[in-house]
PDB file of N, CA and C in Angstrom:
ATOM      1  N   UNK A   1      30.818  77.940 -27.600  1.00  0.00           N
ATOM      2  CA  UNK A   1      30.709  76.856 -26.645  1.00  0.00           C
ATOM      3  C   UNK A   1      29.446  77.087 -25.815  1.00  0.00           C
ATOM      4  N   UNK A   2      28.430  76.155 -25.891  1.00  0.00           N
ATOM      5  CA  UNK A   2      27.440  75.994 -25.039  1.00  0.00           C
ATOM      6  C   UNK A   2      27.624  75.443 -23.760  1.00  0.00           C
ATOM      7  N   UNK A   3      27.517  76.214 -22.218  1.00  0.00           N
ATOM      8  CA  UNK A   3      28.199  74.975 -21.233  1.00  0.00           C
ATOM      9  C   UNK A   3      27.101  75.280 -20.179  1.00  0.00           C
ATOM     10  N   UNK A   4      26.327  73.734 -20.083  1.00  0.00           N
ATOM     11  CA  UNK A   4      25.692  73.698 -19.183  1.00  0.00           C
ATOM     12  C   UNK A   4      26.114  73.043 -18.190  1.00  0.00           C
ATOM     13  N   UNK A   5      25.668  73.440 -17.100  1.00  0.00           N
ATOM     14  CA  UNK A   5      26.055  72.404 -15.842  1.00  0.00           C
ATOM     15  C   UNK A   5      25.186  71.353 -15.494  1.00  0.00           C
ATOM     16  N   UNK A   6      24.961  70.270 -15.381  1.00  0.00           N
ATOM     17  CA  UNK A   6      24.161  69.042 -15.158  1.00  0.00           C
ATOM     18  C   UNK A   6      24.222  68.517 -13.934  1.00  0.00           C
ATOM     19  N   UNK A   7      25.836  68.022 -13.795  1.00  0.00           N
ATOM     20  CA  UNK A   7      26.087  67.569 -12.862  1.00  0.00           C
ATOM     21  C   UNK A   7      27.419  68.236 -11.475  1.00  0.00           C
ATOM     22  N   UNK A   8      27.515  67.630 -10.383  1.00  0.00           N
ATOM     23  CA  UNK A   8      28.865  68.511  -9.731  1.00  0.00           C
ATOM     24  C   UNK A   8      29.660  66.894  -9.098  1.00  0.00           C
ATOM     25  N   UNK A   9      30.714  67.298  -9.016  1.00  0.00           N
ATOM     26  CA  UNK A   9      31.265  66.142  -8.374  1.00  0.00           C
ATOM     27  C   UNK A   9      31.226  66.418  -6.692  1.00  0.00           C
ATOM     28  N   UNK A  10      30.728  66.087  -5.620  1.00  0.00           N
ATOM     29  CA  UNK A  10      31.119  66.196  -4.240  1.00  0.00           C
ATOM     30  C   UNK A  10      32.177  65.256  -3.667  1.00  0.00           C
ATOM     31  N   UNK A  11      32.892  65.959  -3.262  1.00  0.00           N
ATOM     32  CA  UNK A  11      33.917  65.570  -1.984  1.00  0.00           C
ATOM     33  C   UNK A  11      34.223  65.834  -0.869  1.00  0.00           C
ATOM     34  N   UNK A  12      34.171  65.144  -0.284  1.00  0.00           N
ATOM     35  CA  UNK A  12      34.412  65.182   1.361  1.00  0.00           C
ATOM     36  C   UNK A  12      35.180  64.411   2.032  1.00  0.00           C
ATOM     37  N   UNK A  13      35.528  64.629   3.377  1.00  0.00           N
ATOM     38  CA  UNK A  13      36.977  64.223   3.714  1.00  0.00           C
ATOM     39  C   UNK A  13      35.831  63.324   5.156  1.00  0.00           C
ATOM     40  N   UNK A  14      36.858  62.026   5.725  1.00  0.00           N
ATOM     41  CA  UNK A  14      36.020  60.954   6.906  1.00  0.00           C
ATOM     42  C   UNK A  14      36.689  60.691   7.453  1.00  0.00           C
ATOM     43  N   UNK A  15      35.966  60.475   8.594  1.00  0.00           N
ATOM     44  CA  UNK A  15      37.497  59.500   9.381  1.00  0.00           C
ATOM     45  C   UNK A  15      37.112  58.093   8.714  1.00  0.00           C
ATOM     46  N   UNK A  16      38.562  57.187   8.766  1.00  0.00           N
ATOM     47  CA  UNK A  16      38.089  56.230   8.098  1.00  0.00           C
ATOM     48  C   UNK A  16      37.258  55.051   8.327  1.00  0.00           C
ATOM     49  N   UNK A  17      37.039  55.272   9.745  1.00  0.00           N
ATOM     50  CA  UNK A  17      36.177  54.222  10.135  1.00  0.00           C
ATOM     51  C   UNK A  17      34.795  54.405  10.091  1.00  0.00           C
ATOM     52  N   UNK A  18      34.145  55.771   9.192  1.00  0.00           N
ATOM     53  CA  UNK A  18      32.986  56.009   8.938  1.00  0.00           C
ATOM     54  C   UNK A  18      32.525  56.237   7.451  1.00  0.00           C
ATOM     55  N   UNK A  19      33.821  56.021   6.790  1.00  0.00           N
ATOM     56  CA  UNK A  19      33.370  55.904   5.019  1.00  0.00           C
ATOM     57  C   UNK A  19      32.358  54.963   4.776  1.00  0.00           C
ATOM     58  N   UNK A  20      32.138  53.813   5.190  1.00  0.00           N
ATOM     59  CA  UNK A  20      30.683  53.265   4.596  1.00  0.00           C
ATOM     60  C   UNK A  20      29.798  53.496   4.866  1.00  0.00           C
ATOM     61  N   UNK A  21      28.895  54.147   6.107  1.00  0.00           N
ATOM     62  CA  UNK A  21      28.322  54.999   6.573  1.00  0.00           C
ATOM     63  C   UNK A  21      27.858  56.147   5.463  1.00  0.00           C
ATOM     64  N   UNK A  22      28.557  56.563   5.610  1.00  0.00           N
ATOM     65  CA  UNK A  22      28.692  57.926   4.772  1.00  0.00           C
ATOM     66  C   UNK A  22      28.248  57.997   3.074  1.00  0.00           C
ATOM     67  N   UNK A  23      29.337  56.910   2.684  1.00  0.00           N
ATOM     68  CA  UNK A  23      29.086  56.445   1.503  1.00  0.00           C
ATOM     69  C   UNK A  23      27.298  55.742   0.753  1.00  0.00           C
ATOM     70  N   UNK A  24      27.204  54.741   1.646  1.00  0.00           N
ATOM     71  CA  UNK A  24      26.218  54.793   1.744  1.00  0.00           C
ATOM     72  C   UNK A  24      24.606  54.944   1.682  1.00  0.00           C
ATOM     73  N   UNK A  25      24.803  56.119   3.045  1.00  0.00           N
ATOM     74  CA  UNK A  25      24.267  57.531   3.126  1.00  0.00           C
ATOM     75  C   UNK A  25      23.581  57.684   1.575  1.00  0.00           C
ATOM     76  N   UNK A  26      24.774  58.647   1.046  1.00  0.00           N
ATOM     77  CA  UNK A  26      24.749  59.306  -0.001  1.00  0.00           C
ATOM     78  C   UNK A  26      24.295  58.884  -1.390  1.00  0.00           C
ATOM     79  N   UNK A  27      24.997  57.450  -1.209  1.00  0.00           N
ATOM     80  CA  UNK A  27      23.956  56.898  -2.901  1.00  0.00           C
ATOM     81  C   UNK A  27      23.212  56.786  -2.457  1.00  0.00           C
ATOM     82  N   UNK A  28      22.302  56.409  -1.600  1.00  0.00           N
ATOM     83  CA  UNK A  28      21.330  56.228  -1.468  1.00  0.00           C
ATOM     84  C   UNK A  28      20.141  57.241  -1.425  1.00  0.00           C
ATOM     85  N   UNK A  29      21.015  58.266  -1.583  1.00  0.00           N
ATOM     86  CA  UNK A  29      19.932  59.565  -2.089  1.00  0.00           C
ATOM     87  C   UNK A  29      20.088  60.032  -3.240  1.00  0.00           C
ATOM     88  N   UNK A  30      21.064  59.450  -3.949  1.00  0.00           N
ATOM     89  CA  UNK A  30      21.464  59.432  -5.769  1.00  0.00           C
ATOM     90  C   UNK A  30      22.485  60.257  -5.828  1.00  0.00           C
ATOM     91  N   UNK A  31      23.184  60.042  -5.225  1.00  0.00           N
ATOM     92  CA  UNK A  31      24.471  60.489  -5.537  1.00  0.00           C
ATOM     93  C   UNK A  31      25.638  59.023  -5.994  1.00  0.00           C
ATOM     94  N   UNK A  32      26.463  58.932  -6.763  1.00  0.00           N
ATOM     95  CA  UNK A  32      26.909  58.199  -7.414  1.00  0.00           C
ATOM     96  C   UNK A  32      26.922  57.088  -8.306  1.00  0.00           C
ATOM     97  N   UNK A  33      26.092  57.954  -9.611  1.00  0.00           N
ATOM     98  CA  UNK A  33      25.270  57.528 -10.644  1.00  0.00           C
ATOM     99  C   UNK A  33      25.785  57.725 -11.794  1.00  0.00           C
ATOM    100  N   UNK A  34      26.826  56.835 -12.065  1.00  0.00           N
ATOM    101  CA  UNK A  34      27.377  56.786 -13.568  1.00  0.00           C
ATOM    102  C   UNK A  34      26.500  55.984 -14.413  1.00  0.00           C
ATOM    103  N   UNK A  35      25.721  56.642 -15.736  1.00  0.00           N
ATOM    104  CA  UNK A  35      24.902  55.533 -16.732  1.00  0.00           C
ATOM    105  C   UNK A  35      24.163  54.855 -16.001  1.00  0.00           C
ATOM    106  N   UNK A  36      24.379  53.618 -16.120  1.00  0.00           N
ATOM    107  CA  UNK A  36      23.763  52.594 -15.577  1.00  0.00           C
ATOM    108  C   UNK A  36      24.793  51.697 -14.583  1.00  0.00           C
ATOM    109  N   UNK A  37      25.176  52.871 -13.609  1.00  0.00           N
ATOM    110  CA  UNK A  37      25.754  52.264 -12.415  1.00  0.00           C
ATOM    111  C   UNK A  37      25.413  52.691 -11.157  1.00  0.00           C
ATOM    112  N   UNK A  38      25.581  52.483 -10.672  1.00  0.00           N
ATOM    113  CA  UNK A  38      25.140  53.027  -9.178  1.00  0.00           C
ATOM    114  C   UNK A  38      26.036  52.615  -8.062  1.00  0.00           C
ATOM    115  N   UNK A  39      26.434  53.352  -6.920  1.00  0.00           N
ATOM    116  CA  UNK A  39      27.062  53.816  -5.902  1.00  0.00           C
ATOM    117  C   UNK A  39      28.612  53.795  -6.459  1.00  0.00           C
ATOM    118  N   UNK A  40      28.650  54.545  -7.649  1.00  0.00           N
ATOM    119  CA  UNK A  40      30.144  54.814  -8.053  1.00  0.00           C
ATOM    120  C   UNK A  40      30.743  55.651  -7.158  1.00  0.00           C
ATOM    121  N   UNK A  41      32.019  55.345  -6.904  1.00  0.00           N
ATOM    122  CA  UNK A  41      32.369  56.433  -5.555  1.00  0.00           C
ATOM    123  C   UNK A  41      33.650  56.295  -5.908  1.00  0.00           C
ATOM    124  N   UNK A  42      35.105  57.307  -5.444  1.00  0.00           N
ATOM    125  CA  UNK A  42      36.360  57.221  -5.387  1.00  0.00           C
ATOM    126  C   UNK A  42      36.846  57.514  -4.163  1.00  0.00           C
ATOM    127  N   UNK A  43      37.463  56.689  -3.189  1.00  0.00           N
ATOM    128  CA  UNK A  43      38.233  57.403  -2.139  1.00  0.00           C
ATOM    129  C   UNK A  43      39.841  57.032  -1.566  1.00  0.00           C
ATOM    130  N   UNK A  44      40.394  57.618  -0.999  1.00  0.00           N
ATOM    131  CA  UNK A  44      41.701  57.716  -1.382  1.00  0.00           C
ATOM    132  C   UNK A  44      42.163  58.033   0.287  1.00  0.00           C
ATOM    133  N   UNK A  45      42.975  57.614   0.626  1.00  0.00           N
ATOM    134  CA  UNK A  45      43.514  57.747   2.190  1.00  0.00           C
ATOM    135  C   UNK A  45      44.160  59.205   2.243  1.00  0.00           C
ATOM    136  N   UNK A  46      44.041  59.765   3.401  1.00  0.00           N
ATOM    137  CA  UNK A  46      44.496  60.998   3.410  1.00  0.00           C
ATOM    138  C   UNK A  46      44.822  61.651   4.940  1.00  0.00           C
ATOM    139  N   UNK A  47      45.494  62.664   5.404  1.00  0.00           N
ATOM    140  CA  UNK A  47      45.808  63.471   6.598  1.00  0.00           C
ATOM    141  C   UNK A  47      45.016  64.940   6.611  1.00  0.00           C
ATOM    142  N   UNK A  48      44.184  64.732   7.130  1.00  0.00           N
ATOM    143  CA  UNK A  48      43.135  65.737   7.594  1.00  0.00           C
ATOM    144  C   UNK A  48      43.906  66.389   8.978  1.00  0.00           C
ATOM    145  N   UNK A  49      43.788  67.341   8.907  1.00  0.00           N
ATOM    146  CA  UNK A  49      44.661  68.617  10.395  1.00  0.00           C
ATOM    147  C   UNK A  49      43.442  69.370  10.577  1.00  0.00           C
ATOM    148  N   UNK A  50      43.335  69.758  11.949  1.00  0.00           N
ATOM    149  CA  UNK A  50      42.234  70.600  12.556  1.00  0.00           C
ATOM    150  C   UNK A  50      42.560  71.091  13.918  1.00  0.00           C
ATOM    151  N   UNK A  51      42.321  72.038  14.395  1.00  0.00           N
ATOM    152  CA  UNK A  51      42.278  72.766  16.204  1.00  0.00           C
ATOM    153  C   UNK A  51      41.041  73.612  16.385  1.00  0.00           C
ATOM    154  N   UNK A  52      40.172  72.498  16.672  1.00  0.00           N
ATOM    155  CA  UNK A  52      39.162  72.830  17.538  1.00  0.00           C
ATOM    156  C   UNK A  52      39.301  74.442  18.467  1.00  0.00           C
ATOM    157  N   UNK A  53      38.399  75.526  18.436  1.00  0.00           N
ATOM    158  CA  UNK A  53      38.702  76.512  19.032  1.00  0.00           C
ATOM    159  C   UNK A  53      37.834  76.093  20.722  1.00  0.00           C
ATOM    160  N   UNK A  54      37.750  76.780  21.541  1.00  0.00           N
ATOM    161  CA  UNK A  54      37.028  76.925  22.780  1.00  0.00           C
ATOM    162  C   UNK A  54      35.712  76.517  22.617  1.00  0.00           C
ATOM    163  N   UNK A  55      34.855  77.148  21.576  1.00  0.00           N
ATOM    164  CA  UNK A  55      33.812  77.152  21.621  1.00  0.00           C
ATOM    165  C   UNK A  55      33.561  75.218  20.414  1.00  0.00           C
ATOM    166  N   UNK A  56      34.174  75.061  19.702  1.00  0.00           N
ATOM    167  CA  UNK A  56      33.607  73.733  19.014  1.00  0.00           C
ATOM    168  C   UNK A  56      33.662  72.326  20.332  1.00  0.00           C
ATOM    169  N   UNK A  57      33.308  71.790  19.518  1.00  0.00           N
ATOM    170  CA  UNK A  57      32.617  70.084  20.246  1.00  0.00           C
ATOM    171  C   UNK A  57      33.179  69.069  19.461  1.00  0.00           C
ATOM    172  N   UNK A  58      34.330  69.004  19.420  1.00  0.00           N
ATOM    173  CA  UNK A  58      35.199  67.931  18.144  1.00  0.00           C
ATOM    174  C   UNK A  58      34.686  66.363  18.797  1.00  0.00           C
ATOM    175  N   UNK A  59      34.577  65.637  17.555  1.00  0.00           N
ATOM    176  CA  UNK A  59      34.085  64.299  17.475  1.00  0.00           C
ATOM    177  C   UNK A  59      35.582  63.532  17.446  1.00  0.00           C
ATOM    178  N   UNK A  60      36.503  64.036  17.400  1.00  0.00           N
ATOM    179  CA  UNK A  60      38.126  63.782  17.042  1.00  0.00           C
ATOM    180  C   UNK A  60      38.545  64.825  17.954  1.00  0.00           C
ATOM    181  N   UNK A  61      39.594  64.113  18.772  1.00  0.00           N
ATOM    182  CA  UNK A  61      40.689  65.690  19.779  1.00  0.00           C
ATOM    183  C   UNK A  61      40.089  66.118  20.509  1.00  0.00           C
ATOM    184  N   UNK A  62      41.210  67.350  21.281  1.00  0.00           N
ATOM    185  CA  UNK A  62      41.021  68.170  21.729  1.00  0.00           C
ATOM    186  C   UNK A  62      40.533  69.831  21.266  1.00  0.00           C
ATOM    187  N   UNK A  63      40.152  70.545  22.335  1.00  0.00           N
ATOM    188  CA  UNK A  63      40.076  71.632  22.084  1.00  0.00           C
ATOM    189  C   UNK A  63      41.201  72.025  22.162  1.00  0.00           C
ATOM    190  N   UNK A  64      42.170  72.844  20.864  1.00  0.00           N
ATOM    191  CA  UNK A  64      42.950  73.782  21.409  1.00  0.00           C
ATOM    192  C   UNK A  64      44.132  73.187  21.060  1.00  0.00           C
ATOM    193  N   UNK A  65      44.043  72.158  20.732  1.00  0.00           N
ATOM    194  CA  UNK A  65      45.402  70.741  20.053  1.00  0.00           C
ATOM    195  C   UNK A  65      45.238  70.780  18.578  1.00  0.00           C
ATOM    196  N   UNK A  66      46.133  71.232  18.088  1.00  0.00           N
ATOM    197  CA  UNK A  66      46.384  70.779  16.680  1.00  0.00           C
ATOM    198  C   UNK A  66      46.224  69.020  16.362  1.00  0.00           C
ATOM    199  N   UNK A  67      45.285  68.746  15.654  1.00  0.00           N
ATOM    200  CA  UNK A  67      44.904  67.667  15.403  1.00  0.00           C
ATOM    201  C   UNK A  67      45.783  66.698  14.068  1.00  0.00           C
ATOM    202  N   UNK A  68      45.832  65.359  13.968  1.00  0.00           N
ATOM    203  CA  UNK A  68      46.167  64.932  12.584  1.00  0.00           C
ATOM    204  C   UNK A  68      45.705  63.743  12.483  1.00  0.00           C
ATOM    205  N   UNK A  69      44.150  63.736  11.937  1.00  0.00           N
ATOM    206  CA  UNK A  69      43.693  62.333  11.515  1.00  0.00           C
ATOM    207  C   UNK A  69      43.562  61.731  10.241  1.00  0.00           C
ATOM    208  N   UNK A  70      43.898  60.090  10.364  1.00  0.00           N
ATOM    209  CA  UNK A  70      44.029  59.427   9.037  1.00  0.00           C
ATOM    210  C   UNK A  70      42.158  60.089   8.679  1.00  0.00           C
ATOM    211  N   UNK A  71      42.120  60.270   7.275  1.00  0.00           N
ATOM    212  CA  UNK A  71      41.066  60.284   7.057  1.00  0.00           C
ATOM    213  C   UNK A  71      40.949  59.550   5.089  1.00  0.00           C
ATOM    214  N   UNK A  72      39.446  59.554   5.138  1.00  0.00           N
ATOM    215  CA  UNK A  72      39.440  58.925   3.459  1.00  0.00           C
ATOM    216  C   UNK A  72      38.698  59.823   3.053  1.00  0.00           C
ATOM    217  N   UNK A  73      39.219  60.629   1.600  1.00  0.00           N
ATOM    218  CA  UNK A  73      38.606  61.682   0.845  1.00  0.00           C
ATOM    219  C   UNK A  73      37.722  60.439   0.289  1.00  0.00           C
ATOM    220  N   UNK A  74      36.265  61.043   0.330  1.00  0.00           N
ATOM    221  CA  UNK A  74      35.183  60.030  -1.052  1.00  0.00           C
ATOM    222  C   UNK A  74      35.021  61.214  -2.113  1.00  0.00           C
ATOM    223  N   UNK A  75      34.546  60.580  -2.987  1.00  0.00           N
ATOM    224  CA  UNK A  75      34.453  61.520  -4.130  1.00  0.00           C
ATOM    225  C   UNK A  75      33.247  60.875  -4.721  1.00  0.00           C
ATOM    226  N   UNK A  76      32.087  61.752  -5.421  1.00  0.00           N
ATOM    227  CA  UNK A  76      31.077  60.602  -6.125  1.00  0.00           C
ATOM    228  C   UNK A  76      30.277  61.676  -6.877  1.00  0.00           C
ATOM    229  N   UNK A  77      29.844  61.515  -8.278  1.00  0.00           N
ATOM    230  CA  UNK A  77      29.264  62.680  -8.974  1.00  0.00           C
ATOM    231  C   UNK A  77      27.439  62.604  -8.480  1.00  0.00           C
ATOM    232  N   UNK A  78      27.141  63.327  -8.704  1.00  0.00           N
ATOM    233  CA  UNK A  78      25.387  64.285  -8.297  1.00  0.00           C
ATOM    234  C   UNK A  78      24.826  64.686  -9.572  1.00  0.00           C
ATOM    235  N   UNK A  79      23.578  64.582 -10.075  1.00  0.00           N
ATOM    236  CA  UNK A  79      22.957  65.390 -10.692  1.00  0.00           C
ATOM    237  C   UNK A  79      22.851  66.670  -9.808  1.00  0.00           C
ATOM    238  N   UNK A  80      22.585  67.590 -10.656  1.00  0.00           N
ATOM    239  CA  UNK A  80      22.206  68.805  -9.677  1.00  0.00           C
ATOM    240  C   UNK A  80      21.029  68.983  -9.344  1.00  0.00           C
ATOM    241  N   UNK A  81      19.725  68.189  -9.479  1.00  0.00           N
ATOM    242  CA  UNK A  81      18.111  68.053  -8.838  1.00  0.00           C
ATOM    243  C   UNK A  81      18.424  67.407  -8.225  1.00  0.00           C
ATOM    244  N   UNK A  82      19.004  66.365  -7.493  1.00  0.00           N
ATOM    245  CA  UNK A  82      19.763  65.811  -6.241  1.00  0.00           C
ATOM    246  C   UNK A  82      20.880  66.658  -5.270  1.00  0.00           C
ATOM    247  N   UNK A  83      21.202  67.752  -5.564  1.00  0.00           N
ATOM    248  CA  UNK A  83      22.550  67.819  -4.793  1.00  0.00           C
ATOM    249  C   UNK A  83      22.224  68.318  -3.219  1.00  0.00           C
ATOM    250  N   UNK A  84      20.915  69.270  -3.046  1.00  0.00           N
ATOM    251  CA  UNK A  84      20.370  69.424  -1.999  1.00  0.00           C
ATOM    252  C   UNK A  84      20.170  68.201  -0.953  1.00  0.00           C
ATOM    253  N   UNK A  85      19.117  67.513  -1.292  1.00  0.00           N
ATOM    254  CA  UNK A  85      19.180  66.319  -0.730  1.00  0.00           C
ATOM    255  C   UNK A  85      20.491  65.155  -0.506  1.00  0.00           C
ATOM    256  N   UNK A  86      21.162  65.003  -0.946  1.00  0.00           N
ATOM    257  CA  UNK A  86      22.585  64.206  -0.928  1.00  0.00           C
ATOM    258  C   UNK A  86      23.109  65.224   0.185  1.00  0.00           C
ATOM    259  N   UNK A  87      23.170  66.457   0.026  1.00  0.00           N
ATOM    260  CA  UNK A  87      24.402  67.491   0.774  1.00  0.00           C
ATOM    261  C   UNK A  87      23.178  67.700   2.315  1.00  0.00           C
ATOM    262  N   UNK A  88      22.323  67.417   2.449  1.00  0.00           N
ATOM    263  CA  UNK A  88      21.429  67.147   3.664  1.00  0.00           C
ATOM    264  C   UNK A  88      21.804  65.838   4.379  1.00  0.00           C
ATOM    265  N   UNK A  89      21.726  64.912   4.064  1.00  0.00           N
ATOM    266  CA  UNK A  89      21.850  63.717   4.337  1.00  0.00           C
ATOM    267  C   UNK A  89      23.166  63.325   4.663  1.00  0.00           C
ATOM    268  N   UNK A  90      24.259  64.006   3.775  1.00  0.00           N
ATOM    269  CA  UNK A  90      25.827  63.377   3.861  1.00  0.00           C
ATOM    270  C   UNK A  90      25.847  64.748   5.435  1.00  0.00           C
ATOM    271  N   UNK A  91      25.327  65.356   5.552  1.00  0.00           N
ATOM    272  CA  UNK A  91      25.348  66.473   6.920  1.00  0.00           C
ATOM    273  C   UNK A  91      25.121  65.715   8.049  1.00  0.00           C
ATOM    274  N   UNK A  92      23.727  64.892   8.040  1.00  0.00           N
ATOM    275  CA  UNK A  92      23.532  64.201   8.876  1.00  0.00           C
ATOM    276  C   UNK A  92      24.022  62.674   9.502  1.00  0.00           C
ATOM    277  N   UNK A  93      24.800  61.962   8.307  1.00  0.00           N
ATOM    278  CA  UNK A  93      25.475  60.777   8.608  1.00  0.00           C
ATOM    279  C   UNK A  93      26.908  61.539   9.037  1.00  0.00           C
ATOM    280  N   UNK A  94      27.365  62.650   8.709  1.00  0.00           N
ATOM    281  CA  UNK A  94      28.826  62.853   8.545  1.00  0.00           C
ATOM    282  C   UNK A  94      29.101  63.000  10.682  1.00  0.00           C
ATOM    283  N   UNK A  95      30.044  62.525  10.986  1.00  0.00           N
ATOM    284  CA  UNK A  95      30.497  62.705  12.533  1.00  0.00           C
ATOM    285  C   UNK A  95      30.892  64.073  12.796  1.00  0.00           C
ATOM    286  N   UNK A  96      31.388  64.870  11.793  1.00  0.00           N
ATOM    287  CA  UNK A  96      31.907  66.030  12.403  1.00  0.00           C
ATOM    288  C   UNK A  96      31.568  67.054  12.805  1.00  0.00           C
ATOM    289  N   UNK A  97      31.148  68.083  12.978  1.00  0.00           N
ATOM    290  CA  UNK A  97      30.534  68.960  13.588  1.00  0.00           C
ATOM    291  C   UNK A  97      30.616  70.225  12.593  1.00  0.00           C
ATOM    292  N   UNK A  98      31.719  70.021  11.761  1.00  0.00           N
ATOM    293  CA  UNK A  98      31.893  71.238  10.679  1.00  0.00           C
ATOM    294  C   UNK A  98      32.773  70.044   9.610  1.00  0.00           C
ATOM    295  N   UNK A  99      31.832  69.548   8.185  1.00  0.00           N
ATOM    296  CA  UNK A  99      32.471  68.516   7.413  1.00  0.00           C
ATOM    297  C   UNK A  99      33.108  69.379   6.232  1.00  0.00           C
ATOM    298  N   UNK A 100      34.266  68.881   5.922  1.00  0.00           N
ATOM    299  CA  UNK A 100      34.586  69.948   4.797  1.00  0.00           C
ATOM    300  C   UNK A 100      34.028  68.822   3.792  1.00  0.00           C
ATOM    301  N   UNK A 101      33.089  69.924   2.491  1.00  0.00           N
ATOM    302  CA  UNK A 101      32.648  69.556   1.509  1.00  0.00           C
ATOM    303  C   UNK A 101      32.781  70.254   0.762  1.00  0.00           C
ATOM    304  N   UNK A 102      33.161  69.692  -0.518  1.00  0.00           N
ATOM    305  CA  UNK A 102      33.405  70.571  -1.945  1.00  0.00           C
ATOM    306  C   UNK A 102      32.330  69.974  -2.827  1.00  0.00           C
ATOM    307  N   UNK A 103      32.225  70.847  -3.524  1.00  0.00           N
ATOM    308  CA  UNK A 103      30.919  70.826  -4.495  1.00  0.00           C
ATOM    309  C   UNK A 103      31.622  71.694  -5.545  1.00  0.00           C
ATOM    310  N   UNK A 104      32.010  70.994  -7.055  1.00  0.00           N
ATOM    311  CA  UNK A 104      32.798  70.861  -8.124  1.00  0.00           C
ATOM    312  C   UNK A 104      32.269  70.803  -9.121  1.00  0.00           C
ATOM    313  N   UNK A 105      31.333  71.760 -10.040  1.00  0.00           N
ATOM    314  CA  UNK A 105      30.410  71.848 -11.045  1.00  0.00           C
ATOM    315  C   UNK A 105      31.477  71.148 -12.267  1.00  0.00           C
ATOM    316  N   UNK A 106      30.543  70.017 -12.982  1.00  0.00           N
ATOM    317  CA  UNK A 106      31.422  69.812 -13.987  1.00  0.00           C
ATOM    318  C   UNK A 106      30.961  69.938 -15.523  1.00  0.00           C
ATOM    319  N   UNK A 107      31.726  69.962 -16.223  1.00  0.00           N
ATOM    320  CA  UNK A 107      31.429  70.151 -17.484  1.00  0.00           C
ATOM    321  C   UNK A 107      30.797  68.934 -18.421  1.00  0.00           C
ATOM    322  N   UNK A 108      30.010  69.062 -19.070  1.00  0.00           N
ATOM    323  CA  UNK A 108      29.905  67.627 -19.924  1.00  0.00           C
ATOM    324  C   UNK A 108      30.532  67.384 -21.006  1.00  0.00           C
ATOM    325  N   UNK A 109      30.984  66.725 -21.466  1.00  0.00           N
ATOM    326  CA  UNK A 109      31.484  66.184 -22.879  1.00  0.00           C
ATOM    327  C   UNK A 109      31.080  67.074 -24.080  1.00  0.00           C
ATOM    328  N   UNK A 110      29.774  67.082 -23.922  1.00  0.00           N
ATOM    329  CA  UNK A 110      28.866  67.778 -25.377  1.00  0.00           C
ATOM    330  C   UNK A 110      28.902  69.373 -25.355  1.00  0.00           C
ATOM    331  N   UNK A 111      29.545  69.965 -24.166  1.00  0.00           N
ATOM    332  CA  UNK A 111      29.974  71.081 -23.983  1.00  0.00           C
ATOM    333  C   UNK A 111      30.681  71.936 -25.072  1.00  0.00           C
ATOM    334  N   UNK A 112      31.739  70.714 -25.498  1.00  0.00           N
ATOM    335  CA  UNK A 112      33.261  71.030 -26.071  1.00  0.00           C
ATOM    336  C   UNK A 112      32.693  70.995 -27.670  1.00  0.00           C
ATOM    337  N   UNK A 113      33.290  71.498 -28.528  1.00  0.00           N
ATOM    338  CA  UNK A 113      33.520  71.829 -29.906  1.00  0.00           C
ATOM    339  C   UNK A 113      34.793  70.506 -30.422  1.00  0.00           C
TER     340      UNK A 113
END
């Protein structure tokens, strides 16, 4: 098996009143580029939990309060000569002060036997 990596899928979690923002954002630096599509994206409603310690600056809550906001996971695949730039940019549109982001190397098709 030959397995290169090409592309990664990123995900990240929003509040939901900033997914288009965000979304956005991000194709617009080439992130969600299926073939000949563009701003392919998946997102899905979700409960994000957080407690701000003393020292953070929450954009959501209190310090020191266990938090529980509606939030929308996006999901959208990257080449990997893009992922720098996309993961810069989704930093700077994102509200939070610490965004959880996953970065999900994926396999290609032509990988497999």
């Amino acid at each position: 098996m030959n397995i290169n990596i090409n592309k990664v899928k990123i995900a990240v979690t929003i509040p939901v009143q900033n997914i288009s923002e965000v979304r956005d954002a991000i194709c617009n630096e080439g992130a969600g580029v299926i073939g000949n599509y563009t701003y392919c994206s998946t997102s899905h409603k979700c409960i994000g939990t957080f407690c701000p310690n003393n020292q953070a600056n929450p954009y959501i809550g209190e310090n020191n309060k266990l938090e529980f906001v509606e939030e929308e996971k996006l999901e959208v695949i990257c080449k990997i000569n893009k992922v720098k730039k996309v993961i810069k940019k989704l930093r700077e549109v994102h509200p939070y002060e610490e965004a959880d982001i996953n970065i999900i190397p994926l396999l290609d098709e032509e990988s497999f036997e």
